[in-house]
C-alpha atoms as a PDB file:
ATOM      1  CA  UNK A   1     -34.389  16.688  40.727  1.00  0.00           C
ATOM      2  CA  UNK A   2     -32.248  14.468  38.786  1.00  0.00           C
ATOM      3  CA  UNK A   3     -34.507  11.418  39.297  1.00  0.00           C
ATOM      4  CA  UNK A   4     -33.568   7.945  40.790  1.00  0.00           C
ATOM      5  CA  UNK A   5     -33.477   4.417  39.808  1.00  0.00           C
ATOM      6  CA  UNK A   6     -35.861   2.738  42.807  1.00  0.00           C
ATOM      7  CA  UNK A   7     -35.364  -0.978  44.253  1.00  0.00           C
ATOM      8  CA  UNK A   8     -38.145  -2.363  46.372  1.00  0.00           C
ATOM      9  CA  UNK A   9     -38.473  -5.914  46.942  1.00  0.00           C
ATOM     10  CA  UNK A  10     -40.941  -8.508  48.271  1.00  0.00           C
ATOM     11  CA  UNK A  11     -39.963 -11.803  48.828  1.00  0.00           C
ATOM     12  CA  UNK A  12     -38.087 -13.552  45.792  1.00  0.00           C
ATOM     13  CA  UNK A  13     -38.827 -10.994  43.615  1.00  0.00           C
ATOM     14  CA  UNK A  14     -37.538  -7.359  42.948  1.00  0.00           C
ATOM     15  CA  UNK A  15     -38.749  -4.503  41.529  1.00  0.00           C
ATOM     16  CA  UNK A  16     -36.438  -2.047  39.894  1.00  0.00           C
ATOM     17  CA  UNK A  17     -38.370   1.241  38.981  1.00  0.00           C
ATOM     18  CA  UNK A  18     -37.120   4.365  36.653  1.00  0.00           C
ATOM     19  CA  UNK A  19     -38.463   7.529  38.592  1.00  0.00           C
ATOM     20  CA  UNK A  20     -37.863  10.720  36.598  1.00  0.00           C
ATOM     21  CA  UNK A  21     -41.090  12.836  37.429  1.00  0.00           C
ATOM     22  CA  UNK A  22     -42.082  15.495  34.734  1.00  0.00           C
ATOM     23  CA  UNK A  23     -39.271  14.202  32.667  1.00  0.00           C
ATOM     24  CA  UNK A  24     -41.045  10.585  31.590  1.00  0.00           C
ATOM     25  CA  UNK A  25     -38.453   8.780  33.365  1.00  0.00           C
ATOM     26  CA  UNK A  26     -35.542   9.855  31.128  1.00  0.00           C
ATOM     27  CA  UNK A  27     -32.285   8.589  32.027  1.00  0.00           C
ATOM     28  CA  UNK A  28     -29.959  11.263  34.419  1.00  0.00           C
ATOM     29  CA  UNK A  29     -26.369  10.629  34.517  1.00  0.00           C
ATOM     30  CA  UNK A  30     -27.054   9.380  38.058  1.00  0.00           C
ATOM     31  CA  UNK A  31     -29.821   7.337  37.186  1.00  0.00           C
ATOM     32  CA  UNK A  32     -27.389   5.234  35.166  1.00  0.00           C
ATOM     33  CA  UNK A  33     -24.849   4.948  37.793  1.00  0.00           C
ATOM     34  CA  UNK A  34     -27.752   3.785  40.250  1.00  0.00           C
ATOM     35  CA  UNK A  35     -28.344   1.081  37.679  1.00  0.00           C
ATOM     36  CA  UNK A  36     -25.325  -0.124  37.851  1.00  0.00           C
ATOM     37  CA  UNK A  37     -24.977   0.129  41.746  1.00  0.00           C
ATOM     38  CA  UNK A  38     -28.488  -1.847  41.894  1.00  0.00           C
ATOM     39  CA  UNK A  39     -27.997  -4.184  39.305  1.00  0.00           C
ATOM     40  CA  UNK A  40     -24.841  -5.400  40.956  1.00  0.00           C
ATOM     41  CA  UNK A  41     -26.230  -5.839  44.017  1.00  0.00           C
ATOM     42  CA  UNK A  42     -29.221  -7.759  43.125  1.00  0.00           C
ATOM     43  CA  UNK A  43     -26.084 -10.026  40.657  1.00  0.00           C
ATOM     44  CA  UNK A  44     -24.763 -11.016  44.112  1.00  0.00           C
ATOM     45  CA  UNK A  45     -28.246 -11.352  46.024  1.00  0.00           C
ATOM     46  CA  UNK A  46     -29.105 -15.796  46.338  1.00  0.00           C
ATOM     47  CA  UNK A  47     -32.211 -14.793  47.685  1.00  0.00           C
ATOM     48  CA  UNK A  48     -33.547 -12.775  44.312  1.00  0.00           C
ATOM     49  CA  UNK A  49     -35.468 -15.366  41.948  1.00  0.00           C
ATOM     50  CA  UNK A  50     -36.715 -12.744  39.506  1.00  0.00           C
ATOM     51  CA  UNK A  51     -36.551  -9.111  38.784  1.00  0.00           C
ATOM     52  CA  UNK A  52     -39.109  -6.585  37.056  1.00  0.00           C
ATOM     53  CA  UNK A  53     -37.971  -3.498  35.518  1.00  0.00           C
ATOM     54  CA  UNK A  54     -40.426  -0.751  34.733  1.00  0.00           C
ATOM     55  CA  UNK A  55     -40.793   2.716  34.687  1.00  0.00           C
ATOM     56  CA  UNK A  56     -42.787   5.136  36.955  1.00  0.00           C
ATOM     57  CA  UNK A  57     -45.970   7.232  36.401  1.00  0.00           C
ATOM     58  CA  UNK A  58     -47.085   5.045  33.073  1.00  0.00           C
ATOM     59  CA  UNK A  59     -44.052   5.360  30.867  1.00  0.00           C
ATOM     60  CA  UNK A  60     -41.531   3.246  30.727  1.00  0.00           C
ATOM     61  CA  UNK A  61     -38.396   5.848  29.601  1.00  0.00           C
ATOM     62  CA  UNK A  62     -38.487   8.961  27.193  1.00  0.00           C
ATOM     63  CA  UNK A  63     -34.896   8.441  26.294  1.00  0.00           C
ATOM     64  CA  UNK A  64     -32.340  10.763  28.032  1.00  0.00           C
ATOM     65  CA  UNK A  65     -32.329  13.640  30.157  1.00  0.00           C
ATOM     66  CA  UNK A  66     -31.151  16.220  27.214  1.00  0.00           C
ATOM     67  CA  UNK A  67     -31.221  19.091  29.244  1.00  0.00           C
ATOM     68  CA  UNK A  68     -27.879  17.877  31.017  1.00  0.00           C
ATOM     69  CA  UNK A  69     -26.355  17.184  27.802  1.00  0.00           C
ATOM     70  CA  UNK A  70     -24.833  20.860  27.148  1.00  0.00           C
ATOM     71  CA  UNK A  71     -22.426  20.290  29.983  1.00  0.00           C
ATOM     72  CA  UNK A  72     -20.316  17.568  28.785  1.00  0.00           C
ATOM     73  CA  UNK A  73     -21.956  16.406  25.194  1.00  0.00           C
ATOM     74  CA  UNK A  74     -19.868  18.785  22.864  1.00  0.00           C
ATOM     75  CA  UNK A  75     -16.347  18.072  24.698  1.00  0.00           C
ATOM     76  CA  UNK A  76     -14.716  14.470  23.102  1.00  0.00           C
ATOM     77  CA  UNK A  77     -13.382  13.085  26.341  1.00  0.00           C
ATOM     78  CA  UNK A  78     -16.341  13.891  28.408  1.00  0.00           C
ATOM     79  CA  UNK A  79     -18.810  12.622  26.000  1.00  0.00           C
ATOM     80  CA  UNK A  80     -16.674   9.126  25.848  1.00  0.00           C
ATOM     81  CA  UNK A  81     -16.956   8.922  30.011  1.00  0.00           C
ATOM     82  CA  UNK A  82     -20.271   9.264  29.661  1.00  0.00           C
ATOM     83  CA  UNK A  83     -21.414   6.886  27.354  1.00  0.00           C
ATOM     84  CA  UNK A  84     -18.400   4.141  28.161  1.00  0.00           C
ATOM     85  CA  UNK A  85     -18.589   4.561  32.216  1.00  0.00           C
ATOM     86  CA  UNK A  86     -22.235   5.816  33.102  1.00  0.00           C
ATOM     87  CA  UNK A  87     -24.175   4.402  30.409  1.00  0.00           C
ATOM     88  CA  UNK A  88     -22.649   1.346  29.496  1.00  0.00           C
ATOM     89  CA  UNK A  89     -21.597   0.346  33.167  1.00  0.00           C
ATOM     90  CA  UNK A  90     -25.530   0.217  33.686  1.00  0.00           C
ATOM     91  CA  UNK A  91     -26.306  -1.424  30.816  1.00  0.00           C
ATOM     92  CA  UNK A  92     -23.514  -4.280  31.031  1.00  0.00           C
ATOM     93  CA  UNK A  93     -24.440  -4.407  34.903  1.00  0.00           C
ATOM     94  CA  UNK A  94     -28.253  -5.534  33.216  1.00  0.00           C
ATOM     95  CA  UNK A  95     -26.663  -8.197  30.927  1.00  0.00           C
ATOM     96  CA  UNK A  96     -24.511  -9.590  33.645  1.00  0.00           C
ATOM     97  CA  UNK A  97     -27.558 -10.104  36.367  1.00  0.00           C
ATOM     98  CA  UNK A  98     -28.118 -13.934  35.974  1.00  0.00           C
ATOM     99  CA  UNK A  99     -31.399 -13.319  37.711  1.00  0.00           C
ATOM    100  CA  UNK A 100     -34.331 -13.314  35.000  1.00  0.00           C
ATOM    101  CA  UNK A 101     -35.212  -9.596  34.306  1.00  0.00           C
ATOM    102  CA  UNK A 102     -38.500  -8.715  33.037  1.00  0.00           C
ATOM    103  CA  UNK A 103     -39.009  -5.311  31.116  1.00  0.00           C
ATOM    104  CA  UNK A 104     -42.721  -3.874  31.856  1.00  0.00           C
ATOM    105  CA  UNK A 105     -42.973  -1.586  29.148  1.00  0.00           C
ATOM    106  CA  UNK A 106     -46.054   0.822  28.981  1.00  0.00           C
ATOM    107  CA  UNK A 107     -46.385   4.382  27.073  1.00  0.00           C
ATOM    108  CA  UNK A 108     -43.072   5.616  25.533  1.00  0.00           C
ATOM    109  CA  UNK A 109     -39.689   3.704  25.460  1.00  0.00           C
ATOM    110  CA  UNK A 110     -37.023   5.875  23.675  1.00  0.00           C
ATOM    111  CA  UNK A 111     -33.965   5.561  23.099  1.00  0.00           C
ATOM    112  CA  UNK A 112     -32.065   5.161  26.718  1.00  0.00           C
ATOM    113  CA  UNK A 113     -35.334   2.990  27.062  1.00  0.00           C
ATOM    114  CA  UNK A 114     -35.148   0.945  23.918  1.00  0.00           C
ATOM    115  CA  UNK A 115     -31.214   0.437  25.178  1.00  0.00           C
ATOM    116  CA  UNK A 116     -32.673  -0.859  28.601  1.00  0.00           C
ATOM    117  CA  UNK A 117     -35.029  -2.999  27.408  1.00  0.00           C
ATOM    118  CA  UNK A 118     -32.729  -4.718  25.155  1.00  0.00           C
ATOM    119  CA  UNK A 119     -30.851  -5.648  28.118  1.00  0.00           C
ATOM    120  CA  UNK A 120     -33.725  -7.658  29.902  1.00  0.00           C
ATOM    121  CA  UNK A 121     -34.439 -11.414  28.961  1.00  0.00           C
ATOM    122  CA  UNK A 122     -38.300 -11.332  28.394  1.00  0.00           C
ATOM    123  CA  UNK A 123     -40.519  -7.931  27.548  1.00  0.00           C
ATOM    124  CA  UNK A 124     -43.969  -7.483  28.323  1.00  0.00           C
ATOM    125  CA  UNK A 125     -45.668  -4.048  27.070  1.00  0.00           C
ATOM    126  CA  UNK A 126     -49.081  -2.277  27.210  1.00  0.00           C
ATOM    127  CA  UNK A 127     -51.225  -1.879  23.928  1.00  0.00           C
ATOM    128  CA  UNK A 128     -50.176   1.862  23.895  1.00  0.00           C
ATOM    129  CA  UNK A 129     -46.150   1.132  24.099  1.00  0.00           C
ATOM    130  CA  UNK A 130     -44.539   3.482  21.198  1.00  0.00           C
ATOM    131  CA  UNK A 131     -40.500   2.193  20.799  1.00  0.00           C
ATOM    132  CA  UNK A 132     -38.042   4.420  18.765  1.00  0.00           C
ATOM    133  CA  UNK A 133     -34.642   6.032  18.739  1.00  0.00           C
ATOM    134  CA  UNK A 134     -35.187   9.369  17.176  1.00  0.00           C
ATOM    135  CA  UNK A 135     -31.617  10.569  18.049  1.00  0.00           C
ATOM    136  CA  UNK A 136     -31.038  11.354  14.294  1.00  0.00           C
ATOM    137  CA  UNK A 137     -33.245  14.832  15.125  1.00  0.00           C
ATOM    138  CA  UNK A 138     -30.781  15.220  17.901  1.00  0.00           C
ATOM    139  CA  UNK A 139     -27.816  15.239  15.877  1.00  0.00           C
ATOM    140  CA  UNK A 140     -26.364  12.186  16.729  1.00  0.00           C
ATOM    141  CA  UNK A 141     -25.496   8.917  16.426  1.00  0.00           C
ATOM    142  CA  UNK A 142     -26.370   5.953  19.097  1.00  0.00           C
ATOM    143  CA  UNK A 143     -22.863   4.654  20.879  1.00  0.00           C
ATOM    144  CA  UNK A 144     -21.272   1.353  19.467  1.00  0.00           C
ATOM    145  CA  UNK A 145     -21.937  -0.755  22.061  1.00  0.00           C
ATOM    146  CA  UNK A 146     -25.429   0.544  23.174  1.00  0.00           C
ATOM    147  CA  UNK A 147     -26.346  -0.342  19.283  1.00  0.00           C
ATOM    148  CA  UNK A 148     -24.675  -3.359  19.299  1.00  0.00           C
ATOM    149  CA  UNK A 149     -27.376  -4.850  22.347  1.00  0.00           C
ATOM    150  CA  UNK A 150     -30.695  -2.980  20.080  1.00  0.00           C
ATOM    151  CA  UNK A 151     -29.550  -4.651  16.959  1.00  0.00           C
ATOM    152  CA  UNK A 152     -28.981  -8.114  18.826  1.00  0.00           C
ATOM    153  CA  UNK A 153     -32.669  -7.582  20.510  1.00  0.00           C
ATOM    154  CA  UNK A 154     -34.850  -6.007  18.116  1.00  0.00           C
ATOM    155  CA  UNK A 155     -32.721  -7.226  14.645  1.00  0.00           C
ATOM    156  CA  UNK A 156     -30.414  -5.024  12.500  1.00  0.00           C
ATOM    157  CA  UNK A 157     -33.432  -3.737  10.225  1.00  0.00           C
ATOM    158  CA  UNK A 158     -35.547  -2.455  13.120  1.00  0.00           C
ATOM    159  CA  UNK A 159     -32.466  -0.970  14.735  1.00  0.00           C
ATOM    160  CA  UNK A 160     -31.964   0.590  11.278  1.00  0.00           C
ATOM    161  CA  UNK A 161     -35.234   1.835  10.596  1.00  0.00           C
ATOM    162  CA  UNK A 162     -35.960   3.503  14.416  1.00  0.00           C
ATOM    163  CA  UNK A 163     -32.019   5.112  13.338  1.00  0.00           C
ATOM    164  CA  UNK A 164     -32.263   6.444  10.428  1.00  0.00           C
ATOM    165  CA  UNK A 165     -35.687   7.518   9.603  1.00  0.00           C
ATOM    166  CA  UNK A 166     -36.346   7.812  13.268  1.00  0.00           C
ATOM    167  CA  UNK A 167     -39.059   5.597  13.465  1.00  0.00           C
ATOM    168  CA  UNK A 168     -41.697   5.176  15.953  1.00  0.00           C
ATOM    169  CA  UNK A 169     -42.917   1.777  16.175  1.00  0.00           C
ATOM    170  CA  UNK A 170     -46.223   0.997  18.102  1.00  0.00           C
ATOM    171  CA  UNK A 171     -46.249  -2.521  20.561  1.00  0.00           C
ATOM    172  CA  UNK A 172     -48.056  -4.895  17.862  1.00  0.00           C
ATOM    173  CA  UNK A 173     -45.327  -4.020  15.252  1.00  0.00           C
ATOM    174  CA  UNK A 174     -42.332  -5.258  18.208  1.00  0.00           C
ATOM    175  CA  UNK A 175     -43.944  -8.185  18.968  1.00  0.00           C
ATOM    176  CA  UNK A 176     -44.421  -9.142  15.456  1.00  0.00           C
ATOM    177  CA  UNK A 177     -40.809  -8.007  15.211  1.00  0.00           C
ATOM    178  CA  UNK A 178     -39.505 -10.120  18.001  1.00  0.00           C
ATOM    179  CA  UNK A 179     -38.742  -7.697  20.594  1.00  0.00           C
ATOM    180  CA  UNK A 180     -41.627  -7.869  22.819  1.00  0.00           C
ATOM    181  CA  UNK A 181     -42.549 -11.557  24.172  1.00  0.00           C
ATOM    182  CA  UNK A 182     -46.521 -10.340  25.316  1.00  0.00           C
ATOM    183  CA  UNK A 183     -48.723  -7.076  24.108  1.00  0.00           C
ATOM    184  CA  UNK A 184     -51.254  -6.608  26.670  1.00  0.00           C
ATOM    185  CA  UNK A 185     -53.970  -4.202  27.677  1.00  0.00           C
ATOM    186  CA  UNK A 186     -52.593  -1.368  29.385  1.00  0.00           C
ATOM    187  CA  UNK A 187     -54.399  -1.616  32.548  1.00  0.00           C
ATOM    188  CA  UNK A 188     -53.775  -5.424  32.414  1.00  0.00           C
ATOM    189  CA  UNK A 189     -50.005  -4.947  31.902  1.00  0.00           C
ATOM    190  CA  UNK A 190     -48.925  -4.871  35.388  1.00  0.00           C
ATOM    191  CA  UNK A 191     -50.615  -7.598  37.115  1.00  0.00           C
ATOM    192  CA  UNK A 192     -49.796  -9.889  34.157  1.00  0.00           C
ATOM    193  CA  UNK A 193     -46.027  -9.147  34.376  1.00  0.00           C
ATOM    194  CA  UNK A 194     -46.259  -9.737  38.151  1.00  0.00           C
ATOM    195  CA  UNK A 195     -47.879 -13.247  37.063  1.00  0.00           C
ATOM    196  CA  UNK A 196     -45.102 -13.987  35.227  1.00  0.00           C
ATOM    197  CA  UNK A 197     -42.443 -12.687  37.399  1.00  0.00           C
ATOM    198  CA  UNK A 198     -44.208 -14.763  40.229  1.00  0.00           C
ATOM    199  CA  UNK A 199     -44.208 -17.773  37.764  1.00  0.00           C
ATOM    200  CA  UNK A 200     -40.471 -17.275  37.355  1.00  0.00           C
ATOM    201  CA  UNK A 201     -39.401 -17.072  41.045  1.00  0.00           C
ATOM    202  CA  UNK A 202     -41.149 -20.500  41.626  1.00  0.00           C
ATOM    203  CA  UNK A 203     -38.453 -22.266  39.215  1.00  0.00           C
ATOM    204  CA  UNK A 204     -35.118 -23.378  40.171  1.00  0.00           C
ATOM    205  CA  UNK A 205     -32.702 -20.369  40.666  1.00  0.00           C
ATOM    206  CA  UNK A 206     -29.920 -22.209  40.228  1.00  0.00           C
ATOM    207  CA  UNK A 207     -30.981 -23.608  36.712  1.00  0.00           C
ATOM    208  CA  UNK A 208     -31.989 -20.145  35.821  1.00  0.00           C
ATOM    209  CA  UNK A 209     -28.956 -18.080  36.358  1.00  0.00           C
ATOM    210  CA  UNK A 210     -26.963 -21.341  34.395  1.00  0.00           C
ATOM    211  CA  UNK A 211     -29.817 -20.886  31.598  1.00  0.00           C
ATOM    212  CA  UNK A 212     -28.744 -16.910  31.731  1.00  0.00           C
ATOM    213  CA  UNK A 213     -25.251 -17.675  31.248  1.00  0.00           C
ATOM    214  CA  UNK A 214     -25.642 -20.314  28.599  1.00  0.00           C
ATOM    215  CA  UNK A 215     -27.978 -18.068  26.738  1.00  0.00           C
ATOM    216  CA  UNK A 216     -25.161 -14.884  26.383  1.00  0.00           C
ATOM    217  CA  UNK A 217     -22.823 -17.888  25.026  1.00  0.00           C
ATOM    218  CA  UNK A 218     -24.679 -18.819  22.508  1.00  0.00           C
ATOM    219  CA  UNK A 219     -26.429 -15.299  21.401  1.00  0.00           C
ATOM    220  CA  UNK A 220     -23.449 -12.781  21.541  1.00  0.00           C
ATOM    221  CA  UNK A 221     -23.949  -9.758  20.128  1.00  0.00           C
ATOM    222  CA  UNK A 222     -23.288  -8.828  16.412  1.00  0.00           C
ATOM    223  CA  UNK A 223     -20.163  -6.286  17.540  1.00  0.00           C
ATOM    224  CA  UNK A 224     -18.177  -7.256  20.869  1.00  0.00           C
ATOM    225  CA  UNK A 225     -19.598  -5.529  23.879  1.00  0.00           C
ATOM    226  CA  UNK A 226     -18.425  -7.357  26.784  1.00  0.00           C
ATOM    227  CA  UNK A 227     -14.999  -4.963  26.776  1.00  0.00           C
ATOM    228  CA  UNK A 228     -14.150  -4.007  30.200  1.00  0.00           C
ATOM    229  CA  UNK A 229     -14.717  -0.559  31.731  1.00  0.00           C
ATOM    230  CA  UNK A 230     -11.519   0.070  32.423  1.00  0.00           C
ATOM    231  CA  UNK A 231     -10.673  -0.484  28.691  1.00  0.00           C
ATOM    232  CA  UNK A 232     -12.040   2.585  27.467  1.00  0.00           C
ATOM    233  CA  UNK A 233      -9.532   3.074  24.631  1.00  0.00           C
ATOM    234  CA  UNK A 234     -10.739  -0.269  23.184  1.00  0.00           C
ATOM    235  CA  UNK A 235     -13.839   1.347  21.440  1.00  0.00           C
ATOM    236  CA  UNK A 236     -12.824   2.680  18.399  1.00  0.00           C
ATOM    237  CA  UNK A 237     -10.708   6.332  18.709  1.00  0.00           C
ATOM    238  CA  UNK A 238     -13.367   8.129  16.278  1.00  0.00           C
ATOM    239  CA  UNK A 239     -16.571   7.205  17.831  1.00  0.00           C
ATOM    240  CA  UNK A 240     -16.956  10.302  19.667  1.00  0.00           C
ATOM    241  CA  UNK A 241     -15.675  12.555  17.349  1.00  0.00           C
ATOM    242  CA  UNK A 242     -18.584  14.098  16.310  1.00  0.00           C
ATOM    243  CA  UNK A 243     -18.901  16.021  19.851  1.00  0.00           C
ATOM    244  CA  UNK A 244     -18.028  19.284  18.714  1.00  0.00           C
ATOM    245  CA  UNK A 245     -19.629  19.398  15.703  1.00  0.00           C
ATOM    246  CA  UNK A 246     -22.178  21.644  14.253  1.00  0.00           C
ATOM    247  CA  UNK A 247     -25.151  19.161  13.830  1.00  0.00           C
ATOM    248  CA  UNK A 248     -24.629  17.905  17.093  1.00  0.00           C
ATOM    249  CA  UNK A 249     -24.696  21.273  18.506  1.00  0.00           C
ATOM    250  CA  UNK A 250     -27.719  22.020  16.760  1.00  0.00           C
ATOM    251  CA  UNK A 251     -29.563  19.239  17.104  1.00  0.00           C
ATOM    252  CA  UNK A 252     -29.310  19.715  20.985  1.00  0.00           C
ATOM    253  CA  UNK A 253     -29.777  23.207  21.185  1.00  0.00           C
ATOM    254  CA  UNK A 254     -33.043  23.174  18.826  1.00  0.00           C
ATOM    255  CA  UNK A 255     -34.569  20.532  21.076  1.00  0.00           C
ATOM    256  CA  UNK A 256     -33.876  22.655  24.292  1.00  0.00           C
ATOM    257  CA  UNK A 257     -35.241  25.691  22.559  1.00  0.00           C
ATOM    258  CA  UNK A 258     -37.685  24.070  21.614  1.00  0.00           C
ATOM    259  CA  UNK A 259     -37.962  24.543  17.964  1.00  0.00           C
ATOM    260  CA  UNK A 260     -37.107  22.308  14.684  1.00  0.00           C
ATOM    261  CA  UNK A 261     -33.561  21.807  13.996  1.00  0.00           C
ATOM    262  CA  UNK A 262     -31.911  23.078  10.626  1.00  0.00           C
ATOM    263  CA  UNK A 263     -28.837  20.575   9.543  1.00  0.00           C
END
């Protein structure tokens, strides 16, 4: 089971729904490619006012699936497609939806999740919410572009501290931060982000999706991320060079065996 990325609608609004089960939702390479595939869709959809993204089985996502990662994470070009096609094209297929999006964020939301989240325009989360990017223990760094959207949501110095001291930050601490809009109870969290979402859809759509798109103009992000797909030799040539290396290789390998990692 590689887990799926769910769409279920009901009237105006959509629901969008990580699935991993057993795995916390973490993010399969084909999970991010049904991101995209959904995300596009609902882009070109008039009849979607407002769309909720959430995770399955009370989390929202762990991060990503790590036991795929031996298969293409230590080879350069392989590591690059990933991260520039499958990742990123779901990511920049979030930023581009000019439909509202609405993150409901409850138990753990790592890494891939944090990335996610960072895409959506308002983010709701339970009490219990815990937000990091521990990849550090995984020996390695987060992509250039994928940082570039945390830094522009949750600030440079948050990005920093869940990077390199692989912070875990609890759902009080992001909404003091800015990240998080609403901290709710977690057994409230749902119905309250359907409020919202309901509140949304009852707005103009046109006016939102022009709000959407004057928003991105006047927040861009603090690197460029808006390079095409297709462009894959415009991020820079070293960013990926670390996939053979001996940290890396560790840092995956200790997690799998499930024992600390010695860099």
């Amino acid at each position: 089971m590689t887990g799926q990325v769910l769409c279920t609608r009901d009237g105006p609004l959509a629901r969008v729904t990580l699935s991993h089960p057993g795995k916390l939702n973490a993010m399969s390479r084909a999970m991010w490619r049904e991101l995209q595939t959904l995300f596009v869709a609902l882009q070109h959809d008039a009849t979607v006012r407002c769309v909720v993204l959430c995770g399955e089985g009370g989390h929202f996502c762990a991060g990503g699936d790590i036991s795929e990662y031996p298969a293409f994470r230590f080879h350069e070009a392989d590591l690059r497609e990933f991260h520039e096609r499958d990742v990123w094209g779901g990511l920049q297929a979030v930023l581009d939806c000019d439909v509202p999006v609405l993150a409901q964020i409850d138990g753990n939301c790592m890494g891939a999740g944090v990335e996610i989240a960072s895409c959506c325009d308002l983010r709701l989360a339970g009490a219990s919410a815990r937000f990091g990017a521990p990849i550090a223990r995984l020996g390695f760094p987060m992509a250039p572009r994928e940082a570039a959207v945390v830094m522009r949501a949750a600030g440079a110095a948050t990005a920093a501290e869940m990077l390199l001291a692989a912070a875990v930050l609890d759902a009080p601490t992001m909404l003091q931060r800015g990240f998080v809009q609403h901290v709710l109870p977690d057994a409230a969290l749902a119905e309250e982000t359907l409020r919202l979402a309901r509140q949304v859809a009852t707005l103009a759509p046109q006016a939102a999706r022009l709000n959407k798109q004057t928003i991105r103009a006047l927040n861009p992000p603090l690197v460029p991320v808006k390079w095409p797909l297709s462009a894959i030799e415009s991020i820079p040539s070293d960013a990926y060079r670390y996939a053979d290396s001996a940290e890396h290789r560790e840092g995956i390998t200790a997690f799998l065996e499930k024992r600390p990692p010695v860099f």
